[in-house]
C-alpha atoms as a PDB file:
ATOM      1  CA  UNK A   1      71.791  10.513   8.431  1.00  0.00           C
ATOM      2  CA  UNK A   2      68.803  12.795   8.878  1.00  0.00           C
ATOM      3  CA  UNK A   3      66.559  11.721  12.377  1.00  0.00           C
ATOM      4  CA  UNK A   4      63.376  13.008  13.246  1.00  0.00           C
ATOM      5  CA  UNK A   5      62.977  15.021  16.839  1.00  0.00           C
ATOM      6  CA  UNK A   6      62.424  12.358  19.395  1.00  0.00           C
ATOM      7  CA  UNK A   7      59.468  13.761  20.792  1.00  0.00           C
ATOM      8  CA  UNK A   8      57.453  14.170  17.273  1.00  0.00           C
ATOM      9  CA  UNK A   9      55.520  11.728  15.833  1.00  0.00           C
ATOM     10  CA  UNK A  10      54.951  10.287  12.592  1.00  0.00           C
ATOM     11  CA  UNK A  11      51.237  10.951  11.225  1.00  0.00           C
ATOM     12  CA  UNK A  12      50.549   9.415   8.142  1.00  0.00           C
ATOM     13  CA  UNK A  13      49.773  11.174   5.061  1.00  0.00           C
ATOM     14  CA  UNK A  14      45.905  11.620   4.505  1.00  0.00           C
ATOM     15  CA  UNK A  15      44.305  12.765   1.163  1.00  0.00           C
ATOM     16  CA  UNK A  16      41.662  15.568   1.222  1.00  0.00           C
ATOM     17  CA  UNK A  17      38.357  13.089   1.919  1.00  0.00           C
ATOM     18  CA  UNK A  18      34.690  13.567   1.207  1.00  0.00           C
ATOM     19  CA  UNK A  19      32.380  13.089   4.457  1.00  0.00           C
ATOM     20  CA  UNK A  20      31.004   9.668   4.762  1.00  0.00           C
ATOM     21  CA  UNK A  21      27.582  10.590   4.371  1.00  0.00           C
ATOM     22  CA  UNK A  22      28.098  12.494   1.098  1.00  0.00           C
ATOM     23  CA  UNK A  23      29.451   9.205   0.263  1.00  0.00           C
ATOM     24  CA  UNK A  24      26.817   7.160   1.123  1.00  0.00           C
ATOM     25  CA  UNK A  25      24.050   9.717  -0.999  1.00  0.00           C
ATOM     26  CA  UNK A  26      26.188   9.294  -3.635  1.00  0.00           C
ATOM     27  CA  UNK A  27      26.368   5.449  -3.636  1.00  0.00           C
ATOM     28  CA  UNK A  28      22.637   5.558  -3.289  1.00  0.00           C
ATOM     29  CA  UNK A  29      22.167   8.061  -6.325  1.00  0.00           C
ATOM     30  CA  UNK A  30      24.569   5.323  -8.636  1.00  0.00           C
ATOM     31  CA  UNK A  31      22.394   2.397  -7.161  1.00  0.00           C
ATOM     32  CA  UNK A  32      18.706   3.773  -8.004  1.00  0.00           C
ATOM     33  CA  UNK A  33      20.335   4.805 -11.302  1.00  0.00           C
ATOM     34  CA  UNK A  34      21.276   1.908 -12.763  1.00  0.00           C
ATOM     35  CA  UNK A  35      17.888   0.633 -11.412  1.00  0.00           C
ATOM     36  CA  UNK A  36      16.147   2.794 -13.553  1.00  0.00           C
ATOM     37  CA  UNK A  37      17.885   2.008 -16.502  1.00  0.00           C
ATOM     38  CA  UNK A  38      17.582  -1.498 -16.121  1.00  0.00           C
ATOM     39  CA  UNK A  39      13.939  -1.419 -15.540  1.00  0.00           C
ATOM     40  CA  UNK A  40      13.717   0.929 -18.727  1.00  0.00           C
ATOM     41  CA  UNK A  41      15.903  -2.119 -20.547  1.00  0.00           C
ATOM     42  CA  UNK A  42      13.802  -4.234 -19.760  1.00  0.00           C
ATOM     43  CA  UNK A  43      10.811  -5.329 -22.259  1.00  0.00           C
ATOM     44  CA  UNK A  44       7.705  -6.320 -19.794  1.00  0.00           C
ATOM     45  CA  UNK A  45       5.169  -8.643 -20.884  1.00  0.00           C
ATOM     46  CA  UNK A  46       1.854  -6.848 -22.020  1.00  0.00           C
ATOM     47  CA  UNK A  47      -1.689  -8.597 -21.835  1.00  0.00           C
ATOM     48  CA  UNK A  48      -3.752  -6.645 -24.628  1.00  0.00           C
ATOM     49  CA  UNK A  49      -6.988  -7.912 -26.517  1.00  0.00           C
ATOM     50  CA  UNK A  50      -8.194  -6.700 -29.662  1.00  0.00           C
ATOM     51  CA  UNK A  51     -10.940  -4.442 -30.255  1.00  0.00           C
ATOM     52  CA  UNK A  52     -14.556  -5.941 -30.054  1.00  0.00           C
ATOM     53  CA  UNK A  53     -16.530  -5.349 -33.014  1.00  0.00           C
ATOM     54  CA  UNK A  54     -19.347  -2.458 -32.615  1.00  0.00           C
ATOM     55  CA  UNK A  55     -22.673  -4.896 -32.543  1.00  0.00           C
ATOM     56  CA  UNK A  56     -25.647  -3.697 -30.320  1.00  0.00           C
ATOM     57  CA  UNK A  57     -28.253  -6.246 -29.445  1.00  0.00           C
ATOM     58  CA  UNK A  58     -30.503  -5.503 -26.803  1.00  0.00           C
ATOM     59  CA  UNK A  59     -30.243  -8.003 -24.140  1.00  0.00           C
ATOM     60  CA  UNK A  60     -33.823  -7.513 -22.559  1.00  0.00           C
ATOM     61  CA  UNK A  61     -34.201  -7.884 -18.415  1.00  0.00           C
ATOM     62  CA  UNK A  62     -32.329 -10.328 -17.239  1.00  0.00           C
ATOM     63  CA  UNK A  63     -28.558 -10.434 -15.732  1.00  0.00           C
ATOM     64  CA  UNK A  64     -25.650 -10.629 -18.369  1.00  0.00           C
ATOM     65  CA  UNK A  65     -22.287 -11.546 -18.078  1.00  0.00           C
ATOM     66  CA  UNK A  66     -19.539 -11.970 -17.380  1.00  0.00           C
ATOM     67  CA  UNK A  67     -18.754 -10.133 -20.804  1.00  0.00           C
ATOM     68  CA  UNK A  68     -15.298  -8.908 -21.578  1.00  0.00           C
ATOM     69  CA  UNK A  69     -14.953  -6.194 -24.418  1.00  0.00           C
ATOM     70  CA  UNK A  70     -12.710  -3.776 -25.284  1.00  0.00           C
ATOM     71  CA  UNK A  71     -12.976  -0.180 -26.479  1.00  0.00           C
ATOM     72  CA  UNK A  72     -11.095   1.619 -28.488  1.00  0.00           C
ATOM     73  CA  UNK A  73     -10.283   5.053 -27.113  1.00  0.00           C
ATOM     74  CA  UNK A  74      -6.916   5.810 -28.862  1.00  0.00           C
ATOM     75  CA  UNK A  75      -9.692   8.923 -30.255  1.00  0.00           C
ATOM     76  CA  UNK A  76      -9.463  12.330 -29.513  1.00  0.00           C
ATOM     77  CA  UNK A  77     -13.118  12.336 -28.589  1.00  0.00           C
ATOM     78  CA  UNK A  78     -14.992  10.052 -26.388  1.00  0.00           C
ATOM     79  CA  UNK A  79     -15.973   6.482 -27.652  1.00  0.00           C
ATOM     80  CA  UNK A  80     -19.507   5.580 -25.651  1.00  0.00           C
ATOM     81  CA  UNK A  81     -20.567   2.028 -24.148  1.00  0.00           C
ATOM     82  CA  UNK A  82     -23.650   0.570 -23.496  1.00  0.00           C
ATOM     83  CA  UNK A  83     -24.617  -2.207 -20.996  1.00  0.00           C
ATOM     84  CA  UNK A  84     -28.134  -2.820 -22.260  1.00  0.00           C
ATOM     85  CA  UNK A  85     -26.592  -3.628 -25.515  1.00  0.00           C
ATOM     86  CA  UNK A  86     -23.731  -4.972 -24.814  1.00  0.00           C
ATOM     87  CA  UNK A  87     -21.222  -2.934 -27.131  1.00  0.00           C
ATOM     88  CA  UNK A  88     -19.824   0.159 -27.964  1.00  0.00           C
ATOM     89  CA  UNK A  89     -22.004   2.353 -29.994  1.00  0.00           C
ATOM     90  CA  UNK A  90     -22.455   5.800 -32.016  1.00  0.00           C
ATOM     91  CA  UNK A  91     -24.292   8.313 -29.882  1.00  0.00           C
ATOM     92  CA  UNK A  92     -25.192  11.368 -28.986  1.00  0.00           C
ATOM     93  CA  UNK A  93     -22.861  12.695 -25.880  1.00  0.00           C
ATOM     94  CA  UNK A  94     -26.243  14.396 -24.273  1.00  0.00           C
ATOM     95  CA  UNK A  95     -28.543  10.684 -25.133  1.00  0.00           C
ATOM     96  CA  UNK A  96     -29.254   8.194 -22.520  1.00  0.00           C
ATOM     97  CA  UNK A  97     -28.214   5.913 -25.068  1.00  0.00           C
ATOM     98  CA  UNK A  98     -24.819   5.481 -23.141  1.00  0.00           C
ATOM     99  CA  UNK A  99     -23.261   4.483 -19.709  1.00  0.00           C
ATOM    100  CA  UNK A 100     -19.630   4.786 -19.965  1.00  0.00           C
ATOM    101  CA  UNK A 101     -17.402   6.672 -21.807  1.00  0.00           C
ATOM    102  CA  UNK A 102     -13.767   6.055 -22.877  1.00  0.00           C
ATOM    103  CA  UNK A 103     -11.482   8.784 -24.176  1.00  0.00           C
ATOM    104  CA  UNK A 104      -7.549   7.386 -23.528  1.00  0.00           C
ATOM    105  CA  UNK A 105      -7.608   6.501 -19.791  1.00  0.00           C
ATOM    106  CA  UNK A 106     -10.504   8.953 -18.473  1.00  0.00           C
ATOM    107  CA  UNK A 107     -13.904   6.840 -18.069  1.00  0.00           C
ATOM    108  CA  UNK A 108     -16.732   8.865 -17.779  1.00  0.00           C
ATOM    109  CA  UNK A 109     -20.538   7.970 -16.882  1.00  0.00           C
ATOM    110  CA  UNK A 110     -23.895   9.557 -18.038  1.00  0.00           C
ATOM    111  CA  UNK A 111     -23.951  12.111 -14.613  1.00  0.00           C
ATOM    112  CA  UNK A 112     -23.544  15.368 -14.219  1.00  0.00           C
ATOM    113  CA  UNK A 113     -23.462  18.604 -15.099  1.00  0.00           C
ATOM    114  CA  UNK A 114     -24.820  18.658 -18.922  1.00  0.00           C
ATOM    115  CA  UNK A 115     -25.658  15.211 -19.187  1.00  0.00           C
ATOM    116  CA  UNK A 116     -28.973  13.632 -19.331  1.00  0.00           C
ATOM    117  CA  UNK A 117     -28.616  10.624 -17.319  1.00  0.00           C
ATOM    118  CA  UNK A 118     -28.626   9.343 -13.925  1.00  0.00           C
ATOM    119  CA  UNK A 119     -25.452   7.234 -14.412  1.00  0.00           C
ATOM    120  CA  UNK A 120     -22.350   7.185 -11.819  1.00  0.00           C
ATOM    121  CA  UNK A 121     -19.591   5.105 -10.316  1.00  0.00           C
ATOM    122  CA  UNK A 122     -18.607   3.429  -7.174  1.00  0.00           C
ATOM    123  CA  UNK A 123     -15.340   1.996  -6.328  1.00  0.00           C
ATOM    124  CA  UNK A 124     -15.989  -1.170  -4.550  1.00  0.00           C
ATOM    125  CA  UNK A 125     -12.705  -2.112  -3.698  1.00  0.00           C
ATOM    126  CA  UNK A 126     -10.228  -4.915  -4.669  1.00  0.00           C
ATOM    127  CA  UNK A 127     -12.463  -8.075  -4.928  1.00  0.00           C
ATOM    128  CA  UNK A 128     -13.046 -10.723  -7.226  1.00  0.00           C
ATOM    129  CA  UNK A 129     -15.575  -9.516  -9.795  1.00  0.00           C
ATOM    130  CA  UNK A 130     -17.459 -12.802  -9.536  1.00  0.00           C
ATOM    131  CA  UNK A 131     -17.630 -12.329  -5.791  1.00  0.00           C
ATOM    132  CA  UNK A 132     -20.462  -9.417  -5.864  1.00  0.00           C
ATOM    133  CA  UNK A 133     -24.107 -10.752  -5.034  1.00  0.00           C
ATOM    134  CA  UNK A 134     -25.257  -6.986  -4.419  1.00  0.00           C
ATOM    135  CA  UNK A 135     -24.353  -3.342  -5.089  1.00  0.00           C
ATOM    136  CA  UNK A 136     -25.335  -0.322  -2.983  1.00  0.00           C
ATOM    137  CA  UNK A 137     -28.070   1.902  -4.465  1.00  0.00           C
ATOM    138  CA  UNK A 138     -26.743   5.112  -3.370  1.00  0.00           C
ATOM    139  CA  UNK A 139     -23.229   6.739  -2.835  1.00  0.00           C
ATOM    140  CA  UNK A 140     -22.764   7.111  -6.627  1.00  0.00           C
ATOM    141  CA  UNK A 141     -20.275   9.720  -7.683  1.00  0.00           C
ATOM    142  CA  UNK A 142     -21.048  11.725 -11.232  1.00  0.00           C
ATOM    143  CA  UNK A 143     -18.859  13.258 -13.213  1.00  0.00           C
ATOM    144  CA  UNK A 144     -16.645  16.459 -12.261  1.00  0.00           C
ATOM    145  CA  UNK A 145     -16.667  19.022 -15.108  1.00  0.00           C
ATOM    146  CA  UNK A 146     -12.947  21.300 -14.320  1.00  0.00           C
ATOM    147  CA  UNK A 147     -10.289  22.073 -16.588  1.00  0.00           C
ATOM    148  CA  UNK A 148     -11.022  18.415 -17.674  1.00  0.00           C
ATOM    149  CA  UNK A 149     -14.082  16.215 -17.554  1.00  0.00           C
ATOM    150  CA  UNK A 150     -13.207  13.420 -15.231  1.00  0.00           C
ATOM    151  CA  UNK A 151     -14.941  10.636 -12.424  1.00  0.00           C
ATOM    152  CA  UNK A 152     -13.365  10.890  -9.534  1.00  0.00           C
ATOM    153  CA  UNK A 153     -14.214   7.181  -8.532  1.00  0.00           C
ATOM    154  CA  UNK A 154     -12.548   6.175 -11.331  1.00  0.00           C
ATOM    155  CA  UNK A 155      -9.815   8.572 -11.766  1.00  0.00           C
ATOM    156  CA  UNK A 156      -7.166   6.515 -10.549  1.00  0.00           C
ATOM    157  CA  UNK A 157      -7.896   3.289 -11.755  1.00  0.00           C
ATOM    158  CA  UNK A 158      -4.315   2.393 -12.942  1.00  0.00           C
ATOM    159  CA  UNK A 159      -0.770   1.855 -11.326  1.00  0.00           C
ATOM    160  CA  UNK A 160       2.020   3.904 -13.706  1.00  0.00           C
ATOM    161  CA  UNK A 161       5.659   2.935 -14.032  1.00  0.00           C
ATOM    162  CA  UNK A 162       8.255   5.730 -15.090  1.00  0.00           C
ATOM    163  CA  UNK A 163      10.716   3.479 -15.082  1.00  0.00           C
ATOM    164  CA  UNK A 164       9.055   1.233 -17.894  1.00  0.00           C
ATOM    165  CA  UNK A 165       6.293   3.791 -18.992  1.00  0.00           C
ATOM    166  CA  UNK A 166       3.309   1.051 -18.340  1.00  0.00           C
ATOM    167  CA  UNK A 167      -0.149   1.609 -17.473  1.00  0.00           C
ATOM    168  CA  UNK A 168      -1.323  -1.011 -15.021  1.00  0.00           C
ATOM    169  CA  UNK A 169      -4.646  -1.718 -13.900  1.00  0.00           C
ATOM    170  CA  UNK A 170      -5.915  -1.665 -10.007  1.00  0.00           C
ATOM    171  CA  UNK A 171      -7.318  -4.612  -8.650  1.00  0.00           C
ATOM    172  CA  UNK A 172     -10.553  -2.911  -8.459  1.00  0.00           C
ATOM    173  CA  UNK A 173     -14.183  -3.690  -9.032  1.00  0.00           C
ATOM    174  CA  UNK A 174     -16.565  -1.003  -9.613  1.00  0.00           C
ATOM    175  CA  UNK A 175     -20.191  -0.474  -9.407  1.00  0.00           C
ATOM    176  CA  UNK A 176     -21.801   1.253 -12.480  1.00  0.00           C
ATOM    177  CA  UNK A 177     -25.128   3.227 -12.265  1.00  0.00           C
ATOM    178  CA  UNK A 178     -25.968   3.205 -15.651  1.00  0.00           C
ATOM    179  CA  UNK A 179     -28.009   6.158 -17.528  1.00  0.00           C
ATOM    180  CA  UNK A 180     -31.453   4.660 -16.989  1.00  0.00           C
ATOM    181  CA  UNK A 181     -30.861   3.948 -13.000  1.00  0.00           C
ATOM    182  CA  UNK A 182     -29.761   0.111 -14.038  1.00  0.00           C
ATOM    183  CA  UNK A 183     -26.866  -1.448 -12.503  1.00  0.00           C
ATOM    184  CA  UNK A 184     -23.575  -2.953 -13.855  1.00  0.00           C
ATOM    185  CA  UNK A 185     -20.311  -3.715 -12.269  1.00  0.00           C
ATOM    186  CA  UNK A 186     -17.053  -4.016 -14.160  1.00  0.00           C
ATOM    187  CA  UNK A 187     -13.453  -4.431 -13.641  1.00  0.00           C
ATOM    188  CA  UNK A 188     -10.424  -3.323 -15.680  1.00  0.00           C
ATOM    189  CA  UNK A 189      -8.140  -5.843 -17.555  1.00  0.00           C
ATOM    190  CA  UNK A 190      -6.190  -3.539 -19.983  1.00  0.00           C
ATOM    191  CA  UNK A 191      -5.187  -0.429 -21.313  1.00  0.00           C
ATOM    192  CA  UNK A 192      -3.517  -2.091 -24.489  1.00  0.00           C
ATOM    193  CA  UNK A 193      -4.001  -2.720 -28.453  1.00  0.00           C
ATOM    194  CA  UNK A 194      -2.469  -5.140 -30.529  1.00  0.00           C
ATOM    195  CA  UNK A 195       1.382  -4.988 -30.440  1.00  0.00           C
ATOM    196  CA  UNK A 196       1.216  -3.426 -27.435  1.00  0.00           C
ATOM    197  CA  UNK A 197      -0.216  -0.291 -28.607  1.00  0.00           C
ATOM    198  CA  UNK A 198      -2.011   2.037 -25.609  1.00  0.00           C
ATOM    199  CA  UNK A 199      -5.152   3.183 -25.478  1.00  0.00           C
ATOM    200  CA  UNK A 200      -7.766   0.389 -25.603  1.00  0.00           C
ATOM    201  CA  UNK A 201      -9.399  -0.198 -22.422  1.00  0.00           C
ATOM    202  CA  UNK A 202     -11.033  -3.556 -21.974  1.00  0.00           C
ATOM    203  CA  UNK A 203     -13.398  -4.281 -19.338  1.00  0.00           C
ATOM    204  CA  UNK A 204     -14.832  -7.499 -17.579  1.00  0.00           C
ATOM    205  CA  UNK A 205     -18.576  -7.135 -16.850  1.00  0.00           C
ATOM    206  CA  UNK A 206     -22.004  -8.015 -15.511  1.00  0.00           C
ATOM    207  CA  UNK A 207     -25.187  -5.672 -16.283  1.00  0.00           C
ATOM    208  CA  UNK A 208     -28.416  -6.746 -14.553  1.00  0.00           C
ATOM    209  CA  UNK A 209     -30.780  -5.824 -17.136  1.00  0.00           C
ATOM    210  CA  UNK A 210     -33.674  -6.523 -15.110  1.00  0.00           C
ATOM    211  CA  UNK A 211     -33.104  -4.061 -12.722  1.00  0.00           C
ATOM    212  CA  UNK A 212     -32.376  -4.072  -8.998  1.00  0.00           C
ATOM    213  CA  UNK A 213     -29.119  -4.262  -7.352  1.00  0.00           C
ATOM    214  CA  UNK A 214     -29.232  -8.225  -6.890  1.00  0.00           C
ATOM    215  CA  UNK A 215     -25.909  -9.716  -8.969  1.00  0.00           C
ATOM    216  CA  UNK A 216     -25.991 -13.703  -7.066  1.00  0.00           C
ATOM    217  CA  UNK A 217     -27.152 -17.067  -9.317  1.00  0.00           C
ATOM    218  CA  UNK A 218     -30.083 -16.046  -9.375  1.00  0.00           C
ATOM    219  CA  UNK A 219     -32.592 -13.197  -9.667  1.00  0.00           C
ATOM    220  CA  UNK A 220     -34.643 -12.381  -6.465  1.00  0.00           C
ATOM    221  CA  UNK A 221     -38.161 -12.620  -6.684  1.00  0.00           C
END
């Protein structure tokens, strides 16, 4: 019978390994995947409204709202809004005839560079819409014209999932100046169409059409 030398040790048999924290990356790498697919699996609920009918009626100077509507900007070009009307309308890009304008998700106001009006936007931060009493007068931000028009106070006013491909609104309530130096403020609800279709962007509202920056019960004197 074969013996081993009594002075040499048995060491069991090890397999070539892979160093623990390789291991752990790994392991991480198979978790976040199958994350991703089942958030992609997964069919999230959508709140969409349908499109509001195009129907300006001036609503004189008093305070409005609030209104909800929805645009359709599924367009190549820009679809315009107006708050002393209270509806989406045909106009001219360079009119005063407009406040905002929708093209997919880029809102736009009547400011800046080749536009007639004195219209901008100010994010007011996550609030309840029906909260605001006032707005500020000043601080509005106009348009950027670069590779693509855009407002940067509004730029970003949307949460995006790659794992579900979802456009989310913000929480956020923003001050309009409109195109005549009137004041709205508006919040974002949607980005969807019926069935769950993207690009319609609906918006609660209030538009004091009286002027002044004064959005409590009632008008001050």
């Amino acid at each position: 019978m074969q013996t081993r030398p009594p002075h040499e040790e048995e060491t069991p048999h090890e397999l070539p390994g892979v160093p623990w924290v390789a291991l752990v990356v790994v392991c991480g790498l198979l978790i976040g995947a199958v994350w991703f697919v089942v958030e992609s699996l997964q069919s999230p609920e959508l709140e969409w409204y349908a499109v509001s009918a195009l129907d300006p009626e001036e609503v004189g100077d008093r305070l409005i709202g609030p209104e909800v509507y929805t645009v359709d900007s599924r367009r190549n070009q820009l679809t315009y809004f107006d708050f002393s009307t209270g509806s989406a309308i045909e106009s001219d890009p360079d009119s005063l005839g407009w406040d905002l304008a929708f093209r997919r998700f880029t809102i736009l106001a009547n400011g800046g560079p080749g536009l007639s009006g004195q219209g901008g936007i100010l994010a007011l931060g996550e609030m309840s819409l029906d909260s605001v009493t006032q707005v500020p007068t000043g601080g509005y931000v106009t348009n950027e014209a670069n590779a693509e028009t855009a407002n940067p106070a509004v730029s970003r006013w949307y949460e995006y999932s790659w794992a579900s491909h979802i456009l989310k609104p913000r929480p956020q309530v923003y001050a309009v100046r409109t195109a005549d130096g009137r004041y709205g403020i508006f919040e974002i609800l949607s980005y969807y169409c019926p069935g769950a279709t993207a690009g319609c962007i609906t918006i609660r509202y209030r538009y004091q059409g009286a002027g002044g920056a004064y959005f409590g019960p009632r008008a001050l004197p």
